[in-house]
Protein backbone atom coordinates (compact mmCIF):
# COMPACT_ATOMS: atom_id res chain seq x y z
CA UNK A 1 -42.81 -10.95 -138.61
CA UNK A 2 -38.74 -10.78 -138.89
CA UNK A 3 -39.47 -15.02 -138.90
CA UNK A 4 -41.74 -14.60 -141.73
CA UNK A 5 -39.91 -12.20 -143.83
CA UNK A 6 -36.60 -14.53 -144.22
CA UNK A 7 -38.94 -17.98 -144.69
CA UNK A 8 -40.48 -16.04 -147.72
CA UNK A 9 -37.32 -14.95 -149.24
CA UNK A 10 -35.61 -18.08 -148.52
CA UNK A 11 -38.74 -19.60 -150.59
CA UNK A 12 -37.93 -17.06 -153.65
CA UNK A 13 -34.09 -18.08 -153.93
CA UNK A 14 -35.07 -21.90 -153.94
CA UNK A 15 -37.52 -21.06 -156.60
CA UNK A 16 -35.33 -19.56 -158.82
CA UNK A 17 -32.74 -22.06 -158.26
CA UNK A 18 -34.61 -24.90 -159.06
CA UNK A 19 -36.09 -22.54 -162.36
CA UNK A 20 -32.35 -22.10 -163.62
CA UNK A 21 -31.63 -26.20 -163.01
CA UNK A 22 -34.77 -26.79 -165.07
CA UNK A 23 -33.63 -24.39 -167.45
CA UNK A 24 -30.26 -26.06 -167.84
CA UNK A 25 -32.44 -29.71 -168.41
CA UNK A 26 -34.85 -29.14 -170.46
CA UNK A 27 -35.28 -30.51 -173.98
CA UNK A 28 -37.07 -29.15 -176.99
CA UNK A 29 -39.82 -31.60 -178.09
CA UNK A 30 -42.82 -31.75 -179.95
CA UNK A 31 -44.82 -31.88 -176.98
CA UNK A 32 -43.04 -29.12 -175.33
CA UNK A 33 -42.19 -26.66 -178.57
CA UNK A 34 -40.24 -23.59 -177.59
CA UNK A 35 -42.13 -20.26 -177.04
CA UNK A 36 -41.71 -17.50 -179.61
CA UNK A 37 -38.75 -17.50 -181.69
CA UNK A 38 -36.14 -17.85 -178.62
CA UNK A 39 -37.66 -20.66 -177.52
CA UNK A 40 -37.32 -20.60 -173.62
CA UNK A 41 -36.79 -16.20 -173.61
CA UNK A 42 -40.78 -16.14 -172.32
CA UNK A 43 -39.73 -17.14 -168.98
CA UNK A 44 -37.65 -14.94 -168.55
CA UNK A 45 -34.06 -16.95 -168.80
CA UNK A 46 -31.64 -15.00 -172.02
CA UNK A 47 -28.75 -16.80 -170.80
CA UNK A 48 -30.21 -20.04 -171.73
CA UNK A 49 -31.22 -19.94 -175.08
CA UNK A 50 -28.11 -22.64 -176.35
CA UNK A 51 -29.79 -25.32 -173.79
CA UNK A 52 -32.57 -25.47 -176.48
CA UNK A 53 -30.12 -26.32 -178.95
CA UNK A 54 -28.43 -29.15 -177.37
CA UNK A 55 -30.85 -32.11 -176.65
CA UNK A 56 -27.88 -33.44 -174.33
CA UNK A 57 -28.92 -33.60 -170.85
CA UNK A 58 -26.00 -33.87 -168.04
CA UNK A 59 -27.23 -36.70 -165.74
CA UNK A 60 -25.69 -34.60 -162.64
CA UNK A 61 -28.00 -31.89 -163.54
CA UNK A 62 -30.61 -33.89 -163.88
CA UNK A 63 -30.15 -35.45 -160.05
CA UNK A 64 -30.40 -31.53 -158.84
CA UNK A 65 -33.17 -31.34 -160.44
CA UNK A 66 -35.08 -33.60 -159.14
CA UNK A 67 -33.18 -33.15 -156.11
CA UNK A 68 -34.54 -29.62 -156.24
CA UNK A 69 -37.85 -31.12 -156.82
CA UNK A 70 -38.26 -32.83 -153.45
CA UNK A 71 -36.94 -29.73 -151.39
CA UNK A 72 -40.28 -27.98 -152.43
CA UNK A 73 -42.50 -29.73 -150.31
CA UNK A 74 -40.61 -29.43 -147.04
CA UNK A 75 -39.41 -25.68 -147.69
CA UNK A 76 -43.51 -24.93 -148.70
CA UNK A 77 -44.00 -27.01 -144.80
CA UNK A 78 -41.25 -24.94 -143.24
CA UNK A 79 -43.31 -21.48 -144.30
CA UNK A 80 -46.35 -22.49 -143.12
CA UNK A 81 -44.74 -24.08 -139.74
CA UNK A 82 -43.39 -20.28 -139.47
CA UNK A 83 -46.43 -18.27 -140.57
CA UNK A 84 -48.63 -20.49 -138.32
CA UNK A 85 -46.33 -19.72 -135.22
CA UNK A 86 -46.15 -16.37 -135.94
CA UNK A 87 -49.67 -16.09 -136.04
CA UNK A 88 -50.37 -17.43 -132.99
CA UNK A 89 -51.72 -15.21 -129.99
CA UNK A 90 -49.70 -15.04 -127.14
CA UNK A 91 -49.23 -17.81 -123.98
CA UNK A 92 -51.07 -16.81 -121.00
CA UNK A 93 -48.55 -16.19 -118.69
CA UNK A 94 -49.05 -18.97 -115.57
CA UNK A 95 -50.60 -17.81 -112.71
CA UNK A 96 -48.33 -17.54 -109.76
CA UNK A 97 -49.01 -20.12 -106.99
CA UNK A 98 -51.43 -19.15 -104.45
CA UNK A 99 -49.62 -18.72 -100.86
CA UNK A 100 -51.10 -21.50 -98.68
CA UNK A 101 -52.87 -19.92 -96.38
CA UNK A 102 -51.58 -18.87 -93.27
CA UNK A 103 -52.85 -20.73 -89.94
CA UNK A 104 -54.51 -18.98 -87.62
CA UNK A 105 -52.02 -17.45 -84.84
CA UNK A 106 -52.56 -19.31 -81.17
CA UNK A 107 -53.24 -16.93 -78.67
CA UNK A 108 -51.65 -18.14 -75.16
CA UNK A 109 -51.90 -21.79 -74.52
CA UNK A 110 -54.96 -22.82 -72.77
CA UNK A 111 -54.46 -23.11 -69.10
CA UNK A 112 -54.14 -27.59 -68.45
CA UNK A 113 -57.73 -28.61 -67.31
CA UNK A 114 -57.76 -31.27 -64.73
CA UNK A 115 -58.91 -34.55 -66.13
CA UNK A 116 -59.90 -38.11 -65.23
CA UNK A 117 -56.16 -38.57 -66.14
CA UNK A 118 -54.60 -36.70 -64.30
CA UNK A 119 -52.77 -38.54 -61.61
CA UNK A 120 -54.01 -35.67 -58.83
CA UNK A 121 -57.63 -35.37 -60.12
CA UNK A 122 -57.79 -39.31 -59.84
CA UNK A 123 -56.80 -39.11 -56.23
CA UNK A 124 -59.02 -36.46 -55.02
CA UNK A 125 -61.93 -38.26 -56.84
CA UNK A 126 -60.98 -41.39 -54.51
CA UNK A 127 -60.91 -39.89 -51.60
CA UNK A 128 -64.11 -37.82 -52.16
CA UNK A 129 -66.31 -40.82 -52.67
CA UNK A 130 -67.53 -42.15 -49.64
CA UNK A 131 -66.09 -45.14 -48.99
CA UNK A 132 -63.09 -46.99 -47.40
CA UNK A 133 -59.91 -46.67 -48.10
CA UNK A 134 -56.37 -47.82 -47.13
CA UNK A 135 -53.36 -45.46 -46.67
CA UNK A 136 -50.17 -46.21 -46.92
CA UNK A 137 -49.61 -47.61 -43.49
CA UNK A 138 -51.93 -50.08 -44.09
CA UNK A 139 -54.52 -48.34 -42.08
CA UNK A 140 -57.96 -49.23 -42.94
CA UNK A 141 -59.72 -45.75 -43.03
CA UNK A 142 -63.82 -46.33 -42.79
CA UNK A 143 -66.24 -44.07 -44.00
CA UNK A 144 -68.90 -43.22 -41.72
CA UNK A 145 -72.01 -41.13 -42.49
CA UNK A 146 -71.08 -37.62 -40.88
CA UNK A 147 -68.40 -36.97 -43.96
CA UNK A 148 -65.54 -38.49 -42.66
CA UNK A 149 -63.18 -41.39 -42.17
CA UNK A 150 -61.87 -43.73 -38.71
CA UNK A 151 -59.51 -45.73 -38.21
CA UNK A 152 -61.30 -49.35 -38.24
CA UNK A 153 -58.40 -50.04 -35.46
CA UNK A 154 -56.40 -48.08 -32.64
CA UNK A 155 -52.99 -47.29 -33.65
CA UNK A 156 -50.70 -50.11 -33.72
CA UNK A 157 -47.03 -49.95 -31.98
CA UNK A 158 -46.05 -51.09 -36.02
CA UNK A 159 -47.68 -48.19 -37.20
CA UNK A 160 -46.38 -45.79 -34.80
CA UNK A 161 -42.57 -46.75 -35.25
CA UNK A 162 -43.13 -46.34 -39.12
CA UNK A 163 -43.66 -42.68 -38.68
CA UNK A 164 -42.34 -41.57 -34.89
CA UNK A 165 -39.22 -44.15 -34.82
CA UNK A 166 -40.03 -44.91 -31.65
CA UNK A 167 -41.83 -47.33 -29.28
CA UNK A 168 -42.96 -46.16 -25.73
CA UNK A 169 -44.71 -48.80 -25.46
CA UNK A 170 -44.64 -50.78 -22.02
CA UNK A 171 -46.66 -53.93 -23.75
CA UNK A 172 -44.51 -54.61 -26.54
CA UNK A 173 -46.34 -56.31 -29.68
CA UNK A 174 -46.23 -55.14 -33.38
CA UNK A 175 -50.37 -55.56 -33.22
CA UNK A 176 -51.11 -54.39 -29.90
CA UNK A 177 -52.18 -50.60 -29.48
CA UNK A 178 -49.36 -48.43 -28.86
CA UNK A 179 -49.75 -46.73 -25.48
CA UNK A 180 -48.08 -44.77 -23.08
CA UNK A 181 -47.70 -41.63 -25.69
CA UNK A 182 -48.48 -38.44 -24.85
CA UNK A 183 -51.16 -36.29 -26.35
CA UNK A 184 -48.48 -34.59 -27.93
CA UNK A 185 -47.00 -37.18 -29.50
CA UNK A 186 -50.66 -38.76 -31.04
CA UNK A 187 -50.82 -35.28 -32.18
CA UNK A 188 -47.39 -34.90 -33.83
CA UNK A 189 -48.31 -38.38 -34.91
CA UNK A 190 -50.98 -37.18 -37.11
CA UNK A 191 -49.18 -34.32 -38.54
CA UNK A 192 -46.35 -36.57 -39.66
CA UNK A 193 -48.17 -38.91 -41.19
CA UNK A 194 -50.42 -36.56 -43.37
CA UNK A 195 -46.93 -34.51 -44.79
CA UNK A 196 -45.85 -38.24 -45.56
CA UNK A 197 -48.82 -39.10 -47.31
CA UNK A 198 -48.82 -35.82 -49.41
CA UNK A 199 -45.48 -35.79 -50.06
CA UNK A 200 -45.54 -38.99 -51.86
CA UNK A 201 -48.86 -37.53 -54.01
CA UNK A 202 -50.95 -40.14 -51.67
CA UNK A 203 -53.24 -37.99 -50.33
CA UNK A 204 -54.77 -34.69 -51.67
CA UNK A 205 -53.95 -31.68 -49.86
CA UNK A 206 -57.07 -31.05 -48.56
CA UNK A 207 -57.39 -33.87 -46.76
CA UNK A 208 -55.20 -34.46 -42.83
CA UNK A 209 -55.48 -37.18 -40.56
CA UNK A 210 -55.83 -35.75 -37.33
CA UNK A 211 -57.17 -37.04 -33.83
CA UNK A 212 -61.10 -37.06 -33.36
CA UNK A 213 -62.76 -34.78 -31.49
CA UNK A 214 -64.78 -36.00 -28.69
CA UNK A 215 -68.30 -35.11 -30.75
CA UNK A 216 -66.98 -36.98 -33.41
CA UNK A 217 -66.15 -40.47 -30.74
CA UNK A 218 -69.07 -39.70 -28.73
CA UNK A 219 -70.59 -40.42 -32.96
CA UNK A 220 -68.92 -43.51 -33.90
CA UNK A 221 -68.86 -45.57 -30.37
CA UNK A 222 -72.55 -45.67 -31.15
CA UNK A 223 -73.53 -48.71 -29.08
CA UNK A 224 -70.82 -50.53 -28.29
CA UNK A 225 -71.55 -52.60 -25.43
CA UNK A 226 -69.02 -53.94 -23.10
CA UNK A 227 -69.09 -57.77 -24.13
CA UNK A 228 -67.03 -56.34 -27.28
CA UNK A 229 -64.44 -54.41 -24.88
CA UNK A 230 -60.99 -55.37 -23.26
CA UNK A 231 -61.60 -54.29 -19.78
CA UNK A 232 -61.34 -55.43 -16.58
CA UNK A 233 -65.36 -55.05 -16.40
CA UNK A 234 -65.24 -59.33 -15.70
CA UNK A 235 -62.06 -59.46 -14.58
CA UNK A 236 -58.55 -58.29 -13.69
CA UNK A 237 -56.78 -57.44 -16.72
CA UNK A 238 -52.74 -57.41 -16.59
CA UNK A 239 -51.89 -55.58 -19.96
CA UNK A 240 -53.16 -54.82 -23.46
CA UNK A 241 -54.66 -56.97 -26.24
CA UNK A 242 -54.05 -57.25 -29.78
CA UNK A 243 -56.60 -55.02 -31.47
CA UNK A 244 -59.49 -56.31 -33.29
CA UNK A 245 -59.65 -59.71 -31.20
CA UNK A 246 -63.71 -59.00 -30.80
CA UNK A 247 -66.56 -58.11 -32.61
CA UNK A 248 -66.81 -54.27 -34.33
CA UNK A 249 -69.63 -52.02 -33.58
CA UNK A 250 -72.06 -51.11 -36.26
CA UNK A 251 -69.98 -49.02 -38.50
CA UNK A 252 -67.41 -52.17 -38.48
CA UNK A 253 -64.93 -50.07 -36.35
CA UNK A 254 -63.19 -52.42 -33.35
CA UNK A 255 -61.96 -51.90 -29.81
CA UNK A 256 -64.00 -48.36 -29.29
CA UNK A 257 -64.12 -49.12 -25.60
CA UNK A 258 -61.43 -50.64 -23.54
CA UNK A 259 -58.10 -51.97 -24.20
CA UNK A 260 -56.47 -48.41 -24.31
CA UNK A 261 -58.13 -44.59 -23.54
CA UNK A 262 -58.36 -42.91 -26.86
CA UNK A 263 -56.96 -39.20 -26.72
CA UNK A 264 -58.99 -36.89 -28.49
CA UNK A 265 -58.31 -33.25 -29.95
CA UNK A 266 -58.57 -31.63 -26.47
CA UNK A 267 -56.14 -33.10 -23.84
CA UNK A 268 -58.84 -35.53 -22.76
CA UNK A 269 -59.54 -39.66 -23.21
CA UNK A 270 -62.66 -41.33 -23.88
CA UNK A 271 -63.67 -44.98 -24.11
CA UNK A 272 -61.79 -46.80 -21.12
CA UNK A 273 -59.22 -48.84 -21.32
CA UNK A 274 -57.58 -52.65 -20.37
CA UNK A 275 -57.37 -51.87 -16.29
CA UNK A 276 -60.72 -49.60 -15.78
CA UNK A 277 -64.09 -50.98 -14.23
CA UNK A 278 -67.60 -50.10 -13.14
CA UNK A 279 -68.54 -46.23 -13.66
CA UNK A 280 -64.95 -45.66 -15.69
CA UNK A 281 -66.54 -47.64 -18.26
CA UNK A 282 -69.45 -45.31 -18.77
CA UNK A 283 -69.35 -43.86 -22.30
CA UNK A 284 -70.07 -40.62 -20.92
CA UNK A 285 -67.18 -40.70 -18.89
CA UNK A 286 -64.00 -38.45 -19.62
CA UNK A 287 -60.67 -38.82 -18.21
CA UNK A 288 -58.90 -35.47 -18.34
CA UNK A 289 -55.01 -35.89 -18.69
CA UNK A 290 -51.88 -33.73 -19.28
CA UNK A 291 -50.87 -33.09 -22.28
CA UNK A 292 -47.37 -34.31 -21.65
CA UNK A 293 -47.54 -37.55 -19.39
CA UNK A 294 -47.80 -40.62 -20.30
CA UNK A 295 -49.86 -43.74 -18.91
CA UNK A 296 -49.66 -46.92 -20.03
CA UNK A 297 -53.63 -47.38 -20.82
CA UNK A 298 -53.61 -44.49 -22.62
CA UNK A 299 -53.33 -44.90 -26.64
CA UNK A 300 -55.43 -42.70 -29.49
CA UNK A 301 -56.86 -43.03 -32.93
CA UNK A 302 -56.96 -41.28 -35.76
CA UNK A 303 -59.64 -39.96 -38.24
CA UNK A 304 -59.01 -38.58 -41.66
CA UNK A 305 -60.96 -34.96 -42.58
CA UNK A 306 -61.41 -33.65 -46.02
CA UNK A 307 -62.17 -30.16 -46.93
């Protein structure tokens, strides 16, 4: 309202400015004869009753004048520029920005599921489907129907320097079976190789290589005959053979009787070896040994048990 107030009275002073310049202009004429006997006293200007007199018009006050003149329209646009903003209702005020909303908090991370992916979960899925596999030694691990795996070969003299460091071999050859180890050291053997394997993440820990026990050979000799055996059944045998040099019994496992005695869990070796003939070759027959001596037809193999 203050706005308005000083627009309107700025409007009255140019008014009566531009009144007194016309005043000081005008002329008398017969188109514009005076009012009453003072002439120009009806509007209200005394002082200028001698401009009626004098017909002379200054050309400087005749520029304010019109001057004058063309500040009406903008001053009569400046009051209603004012009057129009003063009548206007208030802004809204803006609305303050909604928060984003605030995530959800995560309880405790979810423990990690084993996947397909996983390195570990792969593993144990290989070695729980029933097939063949190779370890690390090369050792060609068969799968055989009763759940579990056998060496396709006797332990090599290679094989059993990889993880023992030794040889105690008498019939030296990287191929040939090793023999003349105790039962002990088949055993020990075993246990090496299967904290090897699982300390590399090569085998799961619920799988161990291990020596058979004799239920378990008395299973996979099956019916090997002795035309696929190194013994001295034919003939007089002087030493070992390399091992897979005949044919493999049905579950494709070689040398299950003859060229070396295969110790099993219990001090005791099955199968017969390079030297034995006639009954010794019986599959049924059991040669009972001490657990720490060592004979040089004597060698073992190994099977691999899961959980």
């Amino acid at each position: 309202m203050k706005q308005r107030d000083r627009s309107a009275d700025s409007l009255v002073r140019a008014n009566l400015i531009w009144s007194q310049e016309r005043a000081d202009t005008a002329v008398r004429s017969p188109m514009n004869p005076p009012c009453g006997e003072h002439g120009w006293l009806r509007f209200g200007f005394p002082p200028f009753r001698d401009a009626a007199k004098n017909p002379a018009v200054k050309r400087e006050n005749l520029l304010i004048a019109r001057r004058s003149f063309l500040m009406l329209p903008l001053l009569g646009w400046f009051v209603s520029t004012a009057v129009a903003d003063d009548v206007k209702p208030d802004a809204v005020a803006p609305k303050p920005a909604e928060k984003a909303a605030a995530e959800p908090k995560k309880e405790g991370a979810e423990p990690k599921k084993e996947t397909a992916e996983d390195p570990k979960a792969k593993l144990l899925a290989m070695f729980k489907k029933e097939e063949t596999i190779t370890n690390t030694l090369g050792m060609v691990m068969v799968w055989v129907p009763k759940g579990y795996r056998v060496s396709r070969y006797e332990v090599t003299q290679r094989e059993f320097e990889k993880i023992m460091k030794s040889n105690p071999s008498k019939f030296k050859g990287d191929s040939r079976p090793v023999e003349n180890v105790t039962w002990e050291e088949a055993a020990e053997f075993c246990r090496k190789l299967t904290q090897k394997e699982q300390a590399e993440e090569k085998l799961p820990t619920s799988f161990h290589y291990a020596l058979p026990t004799e239920e378990q050979w008395e299973y996979y000799v099956d019916e090997a005959t002795l035309q696929e055996a190194i013994t001295s059944y034919l003939g007089d045998r002087r030493n070992t053979e390399n091992v897979g040099g005949l044919a493999p019994n049905q579950f494709g496992l070689y040398d299950v009787r003859g060229n070396v005695w295969e110790w099993c869990s219990s001090p005791v070796a099955r199968g017969g070896s390079w030297r034995t003939f006639e009954d010794w070759l019986a599959i049924g027959f059991r040669y009972v040994g001490e657990p720490g001596t060592r004979y040089d037809d004597i060698g073992f193999r190994c099977v691999l048990m899961g959980p």
